[in-house]
N, C-alpha and C. Protein backbone atom coordinates (compact mmCIF):
# COMPACT_ATOMS: atom_id res chain seq x y z
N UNK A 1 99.12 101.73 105.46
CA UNK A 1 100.17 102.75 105.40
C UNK A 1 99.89 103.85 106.43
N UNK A 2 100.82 104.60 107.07
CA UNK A 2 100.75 105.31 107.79
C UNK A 2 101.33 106.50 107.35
N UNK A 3 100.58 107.62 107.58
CA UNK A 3 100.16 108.80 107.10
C UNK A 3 101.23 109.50 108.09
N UNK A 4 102.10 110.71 107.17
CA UNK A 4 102.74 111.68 107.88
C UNK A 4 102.81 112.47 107.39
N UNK A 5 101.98 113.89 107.99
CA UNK A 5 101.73 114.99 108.06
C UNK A 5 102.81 116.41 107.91
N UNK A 6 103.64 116.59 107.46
CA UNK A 6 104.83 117.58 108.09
C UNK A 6 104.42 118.95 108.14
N UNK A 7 104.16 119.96 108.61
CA UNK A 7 103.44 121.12 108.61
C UNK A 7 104.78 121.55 110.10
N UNK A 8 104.21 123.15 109.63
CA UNK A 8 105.19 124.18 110.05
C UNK A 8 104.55 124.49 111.59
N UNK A 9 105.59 124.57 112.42
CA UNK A 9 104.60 124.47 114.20
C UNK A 9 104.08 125.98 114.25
N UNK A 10 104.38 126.68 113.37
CA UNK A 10 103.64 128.50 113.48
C UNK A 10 102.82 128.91 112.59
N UNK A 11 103.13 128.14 111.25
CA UNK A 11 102.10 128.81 110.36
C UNK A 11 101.71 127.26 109.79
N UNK A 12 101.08 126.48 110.41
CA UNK A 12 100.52 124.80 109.68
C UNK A 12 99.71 124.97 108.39
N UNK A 13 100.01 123.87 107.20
CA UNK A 13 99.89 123.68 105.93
C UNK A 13 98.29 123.33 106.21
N UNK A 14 97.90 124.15 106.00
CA UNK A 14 95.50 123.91 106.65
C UNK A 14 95.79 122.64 105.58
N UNK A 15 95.75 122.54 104.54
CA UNK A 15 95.50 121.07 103.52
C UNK A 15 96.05 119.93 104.23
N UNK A 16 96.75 120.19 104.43
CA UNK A 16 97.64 118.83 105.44
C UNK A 16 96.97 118.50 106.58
N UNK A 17 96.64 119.24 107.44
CA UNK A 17 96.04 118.83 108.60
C UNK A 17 94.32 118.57 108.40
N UNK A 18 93.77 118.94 106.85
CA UNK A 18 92.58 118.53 106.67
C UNK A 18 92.47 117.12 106.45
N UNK A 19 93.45 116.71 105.92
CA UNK A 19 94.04 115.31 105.72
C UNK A 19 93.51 114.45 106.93
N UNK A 20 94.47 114.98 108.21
CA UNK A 20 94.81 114.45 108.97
C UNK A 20 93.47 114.25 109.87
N UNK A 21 92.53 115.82 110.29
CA UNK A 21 91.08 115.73 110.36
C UNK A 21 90.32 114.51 109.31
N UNK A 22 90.43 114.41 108.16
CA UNK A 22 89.61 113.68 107.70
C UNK A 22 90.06 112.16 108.16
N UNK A 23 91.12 111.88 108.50
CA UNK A 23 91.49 110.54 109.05
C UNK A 23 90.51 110.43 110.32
N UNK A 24 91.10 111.27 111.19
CA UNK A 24 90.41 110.96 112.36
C UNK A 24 89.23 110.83 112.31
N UNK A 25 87.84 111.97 111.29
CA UNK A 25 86.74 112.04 111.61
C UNK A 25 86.00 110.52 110.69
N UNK A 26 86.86 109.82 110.24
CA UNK A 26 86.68 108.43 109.79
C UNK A 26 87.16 107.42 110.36
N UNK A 27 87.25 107.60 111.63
CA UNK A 27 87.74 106.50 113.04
C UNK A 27 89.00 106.03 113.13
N UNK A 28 90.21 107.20 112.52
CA UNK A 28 91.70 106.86 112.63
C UNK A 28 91.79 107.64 114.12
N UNK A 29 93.21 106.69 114.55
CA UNK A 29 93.68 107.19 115.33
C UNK A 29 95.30 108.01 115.02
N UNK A 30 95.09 109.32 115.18
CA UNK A 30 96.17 109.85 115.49
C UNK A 30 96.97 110.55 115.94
N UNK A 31 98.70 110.40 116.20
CA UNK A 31 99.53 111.06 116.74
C UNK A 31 99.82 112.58 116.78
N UNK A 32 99.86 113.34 117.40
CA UNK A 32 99.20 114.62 116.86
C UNK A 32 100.69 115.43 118.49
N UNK A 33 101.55 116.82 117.81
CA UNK A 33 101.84 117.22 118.55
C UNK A 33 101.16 118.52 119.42
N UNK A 34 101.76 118.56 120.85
CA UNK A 34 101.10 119.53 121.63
C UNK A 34 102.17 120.61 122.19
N UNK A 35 101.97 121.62 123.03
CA UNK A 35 102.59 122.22 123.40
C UNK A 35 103.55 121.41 125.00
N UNK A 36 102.75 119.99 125.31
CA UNK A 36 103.24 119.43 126.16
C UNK A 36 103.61 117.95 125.90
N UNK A 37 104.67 117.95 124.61
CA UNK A 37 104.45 116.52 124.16
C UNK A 37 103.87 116.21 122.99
N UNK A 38 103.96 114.30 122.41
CA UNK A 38 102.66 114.39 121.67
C UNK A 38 101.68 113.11 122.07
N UNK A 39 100.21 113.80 121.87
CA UNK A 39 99.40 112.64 122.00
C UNK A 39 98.75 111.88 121.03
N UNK A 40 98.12 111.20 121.55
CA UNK A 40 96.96 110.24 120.74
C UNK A 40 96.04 110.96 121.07
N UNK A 41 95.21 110.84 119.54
CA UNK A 41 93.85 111.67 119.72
C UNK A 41 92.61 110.92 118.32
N UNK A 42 91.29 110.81 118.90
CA UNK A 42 90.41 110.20 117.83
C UNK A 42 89.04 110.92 118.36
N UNK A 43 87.66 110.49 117.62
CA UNK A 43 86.81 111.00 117.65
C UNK A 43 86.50 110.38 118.87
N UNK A 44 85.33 111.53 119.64
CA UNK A 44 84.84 111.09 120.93
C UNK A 44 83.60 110.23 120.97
N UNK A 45 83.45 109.93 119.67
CA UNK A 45 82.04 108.70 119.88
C UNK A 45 82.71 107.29 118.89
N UNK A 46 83.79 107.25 118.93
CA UNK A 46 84.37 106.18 118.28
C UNK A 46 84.90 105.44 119.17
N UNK A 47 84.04 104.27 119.66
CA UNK A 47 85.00 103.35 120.74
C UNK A 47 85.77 102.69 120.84
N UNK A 48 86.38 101.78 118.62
CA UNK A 48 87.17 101.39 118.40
C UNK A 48 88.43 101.83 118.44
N UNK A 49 88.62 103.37 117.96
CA UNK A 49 89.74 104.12 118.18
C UNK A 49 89.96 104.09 119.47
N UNK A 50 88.72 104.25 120.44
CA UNK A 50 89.30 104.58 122.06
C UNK A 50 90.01 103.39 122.15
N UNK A 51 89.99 102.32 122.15
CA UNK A 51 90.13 101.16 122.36
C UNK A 51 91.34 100.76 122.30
N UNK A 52 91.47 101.19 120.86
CA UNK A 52 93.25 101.46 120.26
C UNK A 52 94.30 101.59 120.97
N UNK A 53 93.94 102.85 121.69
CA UNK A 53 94.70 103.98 121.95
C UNK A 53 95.15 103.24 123.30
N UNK A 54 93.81 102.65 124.05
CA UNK A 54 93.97 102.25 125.22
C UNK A 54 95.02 101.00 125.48
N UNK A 55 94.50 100.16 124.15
CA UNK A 55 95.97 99.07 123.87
C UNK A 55 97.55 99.85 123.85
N UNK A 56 97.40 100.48 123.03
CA UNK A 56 98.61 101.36 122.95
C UNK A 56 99.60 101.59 123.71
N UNK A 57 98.70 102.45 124.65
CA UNK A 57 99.24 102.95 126.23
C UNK A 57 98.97 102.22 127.41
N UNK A 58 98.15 100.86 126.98
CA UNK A 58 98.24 99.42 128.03
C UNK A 58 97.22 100.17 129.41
N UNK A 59 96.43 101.20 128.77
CA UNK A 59 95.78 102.03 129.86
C UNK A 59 94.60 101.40 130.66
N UNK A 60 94.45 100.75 131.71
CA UNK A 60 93.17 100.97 132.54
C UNK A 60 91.66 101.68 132.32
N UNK A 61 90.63 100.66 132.25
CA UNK A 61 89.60 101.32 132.52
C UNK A 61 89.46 102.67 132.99
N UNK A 62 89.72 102.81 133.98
CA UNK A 62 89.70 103.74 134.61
C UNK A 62 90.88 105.09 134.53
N UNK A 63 91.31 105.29 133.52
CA UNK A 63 92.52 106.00 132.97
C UNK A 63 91.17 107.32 132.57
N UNK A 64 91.97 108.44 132.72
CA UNK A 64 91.07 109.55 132.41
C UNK A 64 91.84 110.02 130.91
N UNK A 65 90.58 110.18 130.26
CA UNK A 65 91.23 110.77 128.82
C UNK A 65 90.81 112.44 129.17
N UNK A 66 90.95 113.34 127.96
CA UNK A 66 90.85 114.57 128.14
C UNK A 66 90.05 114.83 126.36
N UNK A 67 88.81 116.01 127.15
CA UNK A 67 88.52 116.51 125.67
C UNK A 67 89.35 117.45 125.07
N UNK A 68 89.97 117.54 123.85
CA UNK A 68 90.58 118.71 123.89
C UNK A 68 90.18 119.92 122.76
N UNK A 69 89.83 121.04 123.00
CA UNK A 69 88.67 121.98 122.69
C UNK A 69 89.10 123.09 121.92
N UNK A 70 88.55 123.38 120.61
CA UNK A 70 89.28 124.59 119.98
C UNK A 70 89.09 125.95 121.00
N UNK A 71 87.69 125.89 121.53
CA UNK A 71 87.59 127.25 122.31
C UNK A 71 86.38 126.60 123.39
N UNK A 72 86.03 127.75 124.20
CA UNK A 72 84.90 126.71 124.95
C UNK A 72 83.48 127.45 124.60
N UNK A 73 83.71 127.10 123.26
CA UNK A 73 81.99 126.97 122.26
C UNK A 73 81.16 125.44 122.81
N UNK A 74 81.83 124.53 122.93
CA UNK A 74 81.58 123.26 123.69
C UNK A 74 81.65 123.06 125.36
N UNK A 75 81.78 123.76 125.63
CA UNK A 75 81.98 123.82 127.30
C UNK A 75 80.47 123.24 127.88
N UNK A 76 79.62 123.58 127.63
CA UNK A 76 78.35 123.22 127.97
C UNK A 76 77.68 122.23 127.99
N UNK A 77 78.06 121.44 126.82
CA UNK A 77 77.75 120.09 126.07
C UNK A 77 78.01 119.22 126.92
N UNK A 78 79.53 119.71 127.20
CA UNK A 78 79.99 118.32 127.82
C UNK A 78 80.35 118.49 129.74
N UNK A 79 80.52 119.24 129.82
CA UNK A 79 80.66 120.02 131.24
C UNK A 79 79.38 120.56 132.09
N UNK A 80 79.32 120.29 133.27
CA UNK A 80 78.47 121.41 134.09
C UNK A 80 78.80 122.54 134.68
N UNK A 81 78.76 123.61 134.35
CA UNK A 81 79.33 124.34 135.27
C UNK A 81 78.37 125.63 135.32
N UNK A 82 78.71 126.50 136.40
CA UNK A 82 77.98 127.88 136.57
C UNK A 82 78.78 128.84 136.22
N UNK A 83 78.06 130.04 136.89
CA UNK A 83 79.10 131.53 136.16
C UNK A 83 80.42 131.37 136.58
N UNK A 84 80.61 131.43 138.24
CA UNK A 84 81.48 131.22 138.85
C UNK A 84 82.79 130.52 138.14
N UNK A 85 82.24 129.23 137.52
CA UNK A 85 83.28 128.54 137.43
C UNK A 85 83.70 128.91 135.85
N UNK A 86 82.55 129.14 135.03
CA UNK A 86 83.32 129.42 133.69
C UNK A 86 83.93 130.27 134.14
N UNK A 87 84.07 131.99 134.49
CA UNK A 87 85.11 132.99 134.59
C UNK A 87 86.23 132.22 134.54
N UNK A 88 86.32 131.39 135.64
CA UNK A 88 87.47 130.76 135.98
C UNK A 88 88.22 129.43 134.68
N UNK A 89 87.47 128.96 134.38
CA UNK A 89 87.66 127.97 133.01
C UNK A 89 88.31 128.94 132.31
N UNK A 90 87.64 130.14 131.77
CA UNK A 90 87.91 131.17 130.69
C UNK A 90 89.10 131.89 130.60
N UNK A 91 89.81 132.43 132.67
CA UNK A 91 91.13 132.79 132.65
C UNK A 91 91.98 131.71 132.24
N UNK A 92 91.46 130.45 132.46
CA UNK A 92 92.86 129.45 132.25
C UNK A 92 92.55 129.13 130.90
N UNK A 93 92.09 129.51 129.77
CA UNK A 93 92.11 128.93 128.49
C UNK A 93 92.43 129.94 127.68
N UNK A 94 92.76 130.06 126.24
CA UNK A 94 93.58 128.90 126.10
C UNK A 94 95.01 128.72 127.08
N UNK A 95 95.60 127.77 127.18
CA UNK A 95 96.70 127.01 127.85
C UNK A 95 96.96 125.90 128.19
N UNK A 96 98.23 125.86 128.88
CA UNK A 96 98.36 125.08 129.44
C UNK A 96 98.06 123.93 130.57
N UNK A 97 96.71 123.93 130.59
CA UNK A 97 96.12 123.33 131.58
C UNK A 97 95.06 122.50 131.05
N UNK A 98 94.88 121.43 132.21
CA UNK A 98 93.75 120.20 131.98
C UNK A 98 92.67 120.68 132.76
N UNK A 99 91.34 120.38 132.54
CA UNK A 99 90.56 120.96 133.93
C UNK A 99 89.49 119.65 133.90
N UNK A 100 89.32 119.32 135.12
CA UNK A 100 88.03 118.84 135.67
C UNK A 100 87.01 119.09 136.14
N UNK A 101 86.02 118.79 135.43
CA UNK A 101 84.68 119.50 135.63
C UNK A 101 83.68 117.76 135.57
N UNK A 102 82.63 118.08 135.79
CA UNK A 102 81.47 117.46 136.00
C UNK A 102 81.30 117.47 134.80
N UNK A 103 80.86 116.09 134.23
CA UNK A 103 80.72 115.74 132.93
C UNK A 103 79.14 115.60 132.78
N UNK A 104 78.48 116.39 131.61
CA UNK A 104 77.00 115.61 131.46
C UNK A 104 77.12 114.86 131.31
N UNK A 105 75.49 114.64 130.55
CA UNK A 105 75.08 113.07 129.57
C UNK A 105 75.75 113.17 128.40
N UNK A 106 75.91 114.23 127.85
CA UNK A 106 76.49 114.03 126.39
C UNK A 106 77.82 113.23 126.55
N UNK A 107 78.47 113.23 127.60
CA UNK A 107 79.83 112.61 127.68
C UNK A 107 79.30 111.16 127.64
N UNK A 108 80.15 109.98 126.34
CA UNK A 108 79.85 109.09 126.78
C UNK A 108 80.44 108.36 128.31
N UNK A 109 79.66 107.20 129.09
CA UNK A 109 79.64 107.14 130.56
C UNK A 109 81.06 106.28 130.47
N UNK A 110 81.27 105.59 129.04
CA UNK A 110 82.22 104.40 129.21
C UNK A 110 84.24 105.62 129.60
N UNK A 111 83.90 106.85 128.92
CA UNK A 111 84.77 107.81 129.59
C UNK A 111 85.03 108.44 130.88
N UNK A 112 83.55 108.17 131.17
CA UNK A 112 83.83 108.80 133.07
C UNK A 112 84.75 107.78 134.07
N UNK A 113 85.28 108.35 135.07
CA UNK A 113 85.89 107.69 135.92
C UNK A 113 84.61 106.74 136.75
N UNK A 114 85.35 105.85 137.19
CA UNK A 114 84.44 104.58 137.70
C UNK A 114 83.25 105.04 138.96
N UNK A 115 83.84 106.00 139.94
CA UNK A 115 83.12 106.70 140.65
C UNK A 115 83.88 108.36 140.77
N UNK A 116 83.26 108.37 139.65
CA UNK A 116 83.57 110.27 139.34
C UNK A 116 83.05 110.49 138.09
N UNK A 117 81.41 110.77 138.10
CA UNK A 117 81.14 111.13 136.83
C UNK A 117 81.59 112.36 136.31
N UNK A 118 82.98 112.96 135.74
CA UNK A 118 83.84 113.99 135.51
C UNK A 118 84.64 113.90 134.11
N UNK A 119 85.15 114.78 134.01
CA UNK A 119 85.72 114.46 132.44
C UNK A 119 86.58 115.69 132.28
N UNK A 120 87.86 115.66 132.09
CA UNK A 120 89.19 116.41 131.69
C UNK A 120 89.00 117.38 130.55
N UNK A 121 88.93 118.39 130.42
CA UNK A 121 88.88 119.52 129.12
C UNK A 121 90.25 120.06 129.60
N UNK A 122 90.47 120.90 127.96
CA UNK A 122 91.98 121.24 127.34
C UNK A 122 91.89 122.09 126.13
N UNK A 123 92.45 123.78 126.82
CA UNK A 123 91.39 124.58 125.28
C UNK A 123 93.31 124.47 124.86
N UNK A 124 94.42 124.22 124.15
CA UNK A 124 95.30 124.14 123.97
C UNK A 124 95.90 125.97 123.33
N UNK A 125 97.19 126.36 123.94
CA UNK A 125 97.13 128.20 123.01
C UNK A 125 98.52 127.36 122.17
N UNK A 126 98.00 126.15 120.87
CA UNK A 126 99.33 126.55 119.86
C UNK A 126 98.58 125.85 118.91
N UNK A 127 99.15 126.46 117.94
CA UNK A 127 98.47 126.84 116.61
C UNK A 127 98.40 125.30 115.66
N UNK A 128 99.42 124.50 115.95
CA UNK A 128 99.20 123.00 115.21
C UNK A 128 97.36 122.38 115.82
N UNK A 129 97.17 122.41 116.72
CA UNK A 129 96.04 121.73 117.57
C UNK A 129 94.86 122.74 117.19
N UNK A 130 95.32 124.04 117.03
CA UNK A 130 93.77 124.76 116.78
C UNK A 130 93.54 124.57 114.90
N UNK A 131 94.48 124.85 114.26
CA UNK A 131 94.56 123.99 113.14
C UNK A 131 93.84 123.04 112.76
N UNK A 132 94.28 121.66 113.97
CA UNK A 132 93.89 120.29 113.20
C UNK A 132 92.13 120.15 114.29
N UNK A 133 91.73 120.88 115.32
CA UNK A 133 90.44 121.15 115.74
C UNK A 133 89.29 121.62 114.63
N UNK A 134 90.08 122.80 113.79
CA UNK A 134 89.14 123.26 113.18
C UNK A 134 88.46 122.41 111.81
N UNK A 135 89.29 121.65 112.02
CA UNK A 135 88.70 120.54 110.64
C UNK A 135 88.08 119.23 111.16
N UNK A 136 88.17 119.38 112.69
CA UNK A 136 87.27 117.70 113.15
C UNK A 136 85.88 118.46 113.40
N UNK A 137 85.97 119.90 113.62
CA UNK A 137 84.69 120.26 113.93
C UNK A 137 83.74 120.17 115.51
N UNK A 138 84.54 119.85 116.29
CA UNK A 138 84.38 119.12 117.65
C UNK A 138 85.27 118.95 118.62
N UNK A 139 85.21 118.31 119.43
CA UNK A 139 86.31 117.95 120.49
C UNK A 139 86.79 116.86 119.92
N UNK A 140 88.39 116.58 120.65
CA UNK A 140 89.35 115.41 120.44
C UNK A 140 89.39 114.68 121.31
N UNK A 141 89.11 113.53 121.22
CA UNK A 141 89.22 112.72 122.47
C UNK A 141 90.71 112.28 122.63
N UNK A 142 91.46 112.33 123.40
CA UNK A 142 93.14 112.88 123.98
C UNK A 142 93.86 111.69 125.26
N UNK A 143 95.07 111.50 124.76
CA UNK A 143 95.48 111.33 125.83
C UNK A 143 97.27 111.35 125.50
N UNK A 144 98.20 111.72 126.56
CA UNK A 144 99.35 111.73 126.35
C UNK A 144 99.64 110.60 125.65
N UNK A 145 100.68 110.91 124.88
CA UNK A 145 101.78 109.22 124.23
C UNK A 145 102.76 108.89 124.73
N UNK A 146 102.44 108.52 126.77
CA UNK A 146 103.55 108.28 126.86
C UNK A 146 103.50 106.53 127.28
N UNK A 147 104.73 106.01 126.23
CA UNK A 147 104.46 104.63 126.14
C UNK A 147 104.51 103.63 127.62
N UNK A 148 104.30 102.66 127.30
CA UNK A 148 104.43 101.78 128.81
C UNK A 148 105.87 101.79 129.62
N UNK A 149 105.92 101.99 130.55
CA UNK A 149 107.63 102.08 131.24
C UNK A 149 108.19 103.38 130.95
N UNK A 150 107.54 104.50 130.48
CA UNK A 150 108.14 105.63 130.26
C UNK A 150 107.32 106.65 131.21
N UNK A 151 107.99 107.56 131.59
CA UNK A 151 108.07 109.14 132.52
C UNK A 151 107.38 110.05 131.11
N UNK A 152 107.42 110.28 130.53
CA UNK A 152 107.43 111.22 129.64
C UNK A 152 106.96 110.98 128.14
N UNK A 153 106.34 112.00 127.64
CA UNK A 153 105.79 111.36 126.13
C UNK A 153 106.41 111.44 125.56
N UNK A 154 106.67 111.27 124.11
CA UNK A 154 107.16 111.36 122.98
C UNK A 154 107.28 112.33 122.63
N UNK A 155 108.38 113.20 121.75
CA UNK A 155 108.43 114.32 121.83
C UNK A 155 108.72 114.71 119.92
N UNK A 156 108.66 114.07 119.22
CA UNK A 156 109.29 113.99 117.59
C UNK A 156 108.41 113.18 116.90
N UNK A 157 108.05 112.84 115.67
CA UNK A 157 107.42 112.79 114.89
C UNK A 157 107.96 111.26 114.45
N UNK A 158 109.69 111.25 114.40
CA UNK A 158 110.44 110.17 113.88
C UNK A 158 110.38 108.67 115.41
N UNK A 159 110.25 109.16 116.63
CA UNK A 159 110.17 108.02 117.79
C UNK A 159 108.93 107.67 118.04
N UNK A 160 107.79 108.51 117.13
CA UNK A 160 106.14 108.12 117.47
C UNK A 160 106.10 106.76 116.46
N UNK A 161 106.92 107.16 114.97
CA UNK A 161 106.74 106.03 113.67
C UNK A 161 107.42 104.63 114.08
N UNK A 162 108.94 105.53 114.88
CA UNK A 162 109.89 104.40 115.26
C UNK A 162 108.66 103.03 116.00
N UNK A 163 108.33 103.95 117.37
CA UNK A 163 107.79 102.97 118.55
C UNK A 163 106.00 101.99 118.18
N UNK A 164 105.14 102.92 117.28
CA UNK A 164 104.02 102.67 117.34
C UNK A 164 103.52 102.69 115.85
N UNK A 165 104.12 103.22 114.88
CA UNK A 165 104.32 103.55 113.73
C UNK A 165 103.23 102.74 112.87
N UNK A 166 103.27 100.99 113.23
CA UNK A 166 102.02 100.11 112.72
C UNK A 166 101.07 100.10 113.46
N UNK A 167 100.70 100.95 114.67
CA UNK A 167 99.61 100.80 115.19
C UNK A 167 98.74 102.27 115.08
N UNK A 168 99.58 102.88 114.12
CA UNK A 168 98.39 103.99 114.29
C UNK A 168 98.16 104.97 113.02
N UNK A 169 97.22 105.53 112.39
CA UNK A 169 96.67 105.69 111.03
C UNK A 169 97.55 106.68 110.74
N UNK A 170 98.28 107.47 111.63
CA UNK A 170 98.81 108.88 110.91
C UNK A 170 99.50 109.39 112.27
N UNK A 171 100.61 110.38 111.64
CA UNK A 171 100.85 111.54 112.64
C UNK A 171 101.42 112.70 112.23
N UNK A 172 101.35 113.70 112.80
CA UNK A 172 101.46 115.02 112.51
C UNK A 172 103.24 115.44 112.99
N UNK A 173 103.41 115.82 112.32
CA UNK A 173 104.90 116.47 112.37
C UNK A 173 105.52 117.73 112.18
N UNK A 174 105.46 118.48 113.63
CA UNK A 174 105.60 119.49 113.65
C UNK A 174 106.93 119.78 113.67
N UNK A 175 107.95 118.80 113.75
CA UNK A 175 109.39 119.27 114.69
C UNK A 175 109.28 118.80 116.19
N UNK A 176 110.14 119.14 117.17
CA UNK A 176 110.23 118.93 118.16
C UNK A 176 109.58 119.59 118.96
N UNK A 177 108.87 118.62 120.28
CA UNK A 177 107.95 119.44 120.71
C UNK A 177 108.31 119.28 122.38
N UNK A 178 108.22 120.09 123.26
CA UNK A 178 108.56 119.99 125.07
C UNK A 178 107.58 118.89 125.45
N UNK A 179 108.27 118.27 126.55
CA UNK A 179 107.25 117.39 127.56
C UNK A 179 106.99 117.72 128.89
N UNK A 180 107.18 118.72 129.15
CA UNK A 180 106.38 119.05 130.15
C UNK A 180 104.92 119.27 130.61
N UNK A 181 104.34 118.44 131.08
CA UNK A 181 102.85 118.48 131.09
C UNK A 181 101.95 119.67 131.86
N UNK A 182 100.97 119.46 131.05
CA UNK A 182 99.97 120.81 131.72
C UNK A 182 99.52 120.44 133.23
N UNK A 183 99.52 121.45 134.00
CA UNK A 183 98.82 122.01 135.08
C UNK A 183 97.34 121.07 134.81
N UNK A 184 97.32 120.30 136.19
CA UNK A 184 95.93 119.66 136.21
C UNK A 184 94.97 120.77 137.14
N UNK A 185 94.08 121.17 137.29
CA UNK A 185 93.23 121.74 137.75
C UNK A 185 91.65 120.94 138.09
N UNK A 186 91.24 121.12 139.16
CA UNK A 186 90.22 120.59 139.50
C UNK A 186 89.49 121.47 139.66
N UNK A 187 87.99 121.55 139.41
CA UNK A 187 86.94 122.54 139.60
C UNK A 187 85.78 121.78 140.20
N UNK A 188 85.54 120.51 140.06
CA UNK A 188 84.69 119.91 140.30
C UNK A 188 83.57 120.55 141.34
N UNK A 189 84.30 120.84 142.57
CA UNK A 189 83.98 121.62 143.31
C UNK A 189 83.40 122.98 143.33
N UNK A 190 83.47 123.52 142.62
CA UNK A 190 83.34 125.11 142.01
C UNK A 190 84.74 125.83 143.05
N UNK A 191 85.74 125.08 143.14
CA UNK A 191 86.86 125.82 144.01
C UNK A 191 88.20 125.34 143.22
N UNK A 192 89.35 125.82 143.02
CA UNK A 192 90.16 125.05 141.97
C UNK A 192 91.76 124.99 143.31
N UNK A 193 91.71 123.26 142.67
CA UNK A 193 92.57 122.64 143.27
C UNK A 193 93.41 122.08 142.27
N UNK A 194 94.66 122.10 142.44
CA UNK A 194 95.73 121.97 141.54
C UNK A 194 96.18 120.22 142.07
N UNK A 195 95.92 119.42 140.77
CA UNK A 195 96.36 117.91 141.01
C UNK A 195 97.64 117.42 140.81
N UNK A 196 98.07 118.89 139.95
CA UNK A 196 99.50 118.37 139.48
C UNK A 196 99.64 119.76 138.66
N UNK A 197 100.99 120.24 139.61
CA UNK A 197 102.13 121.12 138.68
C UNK A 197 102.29 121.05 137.66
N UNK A 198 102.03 121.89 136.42
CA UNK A 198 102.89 121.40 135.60
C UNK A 198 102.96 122.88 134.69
N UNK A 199 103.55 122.91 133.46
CA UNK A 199 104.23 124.35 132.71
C UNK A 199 103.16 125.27 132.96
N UNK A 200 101.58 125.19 132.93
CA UNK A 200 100.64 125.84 133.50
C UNK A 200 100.89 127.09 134.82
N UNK A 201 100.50 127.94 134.59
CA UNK A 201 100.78 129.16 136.35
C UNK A 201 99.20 129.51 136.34
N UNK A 202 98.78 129.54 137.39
CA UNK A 202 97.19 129.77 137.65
C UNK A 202 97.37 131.44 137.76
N UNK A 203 96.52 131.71 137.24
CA UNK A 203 97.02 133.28 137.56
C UNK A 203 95.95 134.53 138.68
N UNK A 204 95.39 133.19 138.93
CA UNK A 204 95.46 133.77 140.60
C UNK A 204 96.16 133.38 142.07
């Protein structure tokens, strides 16, 4: 059976989304809305869920997922970076933006790009995601839901059940949510290069 969540996109039902945390932190995968869409999201040391997800979205090895971070209390763990570059991490969070950074060891390797040991972080500013963060206790391992042959993710609660509905443990239902995707940002470099436009404004 598949689990649906309905909670309010401003003030979310905490019991409900503990629910939904306790799915995931027991190797469910689920549908979860964002301020850009909704994605798939499971624990980051669960490879069966990754696996899932990757069937799902028919994704490539080499497909970059994203951590996505209540705050950057975890920045360190999984990222390298210096002063320089946190300041800069720190103006763009929370928001709308993806960032690439240099991934440690803690990142597992089967997530890094094939030749780019790097890894996507995402501190998200809306309140469903910091919600359902604070009950996994950790990062989300992430990626858009947007299905095979489609431009754009899913944007409703009722076309995630419609399209994928038996393939995935649960989803969260906030109402309708925008698809416009976040601002990719690159730091890798300690210099930030923009990979892709998106509702994100760098604010320098």
């Amino acid at each position: 059976m598949t689990h649906r969540w309905t909670v309010h996109p401003d003030n979310p039902q905490q019991r409900l989304l503990a629910q939904a945390g306790a799915s995931i932190r027991n190797g469910g995968v689920v549908a979860y809305p964002t301020d850009s869409g909704y994605a798939l999201g499971c624990c980051l040391d669960n490879k069966e869920a990754l696996d899932r997800i990757r069937a799902i979205r028919q994704l490539p090895e080499t497909h970059h997922f994203t951590l996505v971070c209540k705050d950057l209390s975890h920045l360190s763990q999984y990222a390298q970076i210096d002063n320089t570059v946190f300041r800069m991490v720190k103006a763009l969070t929370p928001g709308a933006f993806t960032i690439i950074l240099p991934a440690t060891k803690d990142v597992p390797k089967r997530l890094w790009h094939p030749k780019r040991s790097d890894i996507g972080l995402r501190v998200p500013d809306y309140k469903v995601v910091q919600a359902l963060l604070s009950e996994i206790n950790g990062p989300l391992l992430s990626v858009s839901l947007i299905l095979p042959g489609d431009e754009f993710p899913l944007t409703d609660a009722d076309s995630v059940l419609e399209a994928i509905g038996s393939r995935i443990d649960g989803v969260i239902d906030a109402g309708w949510v925008g698809h416009e995707p976040t601002t990719v940002v690159d730091l890798t470099s300690g210099s930030p290069e923009v990979v892709r436009q998106g509702s994100g404004k760098l604010p320098w």
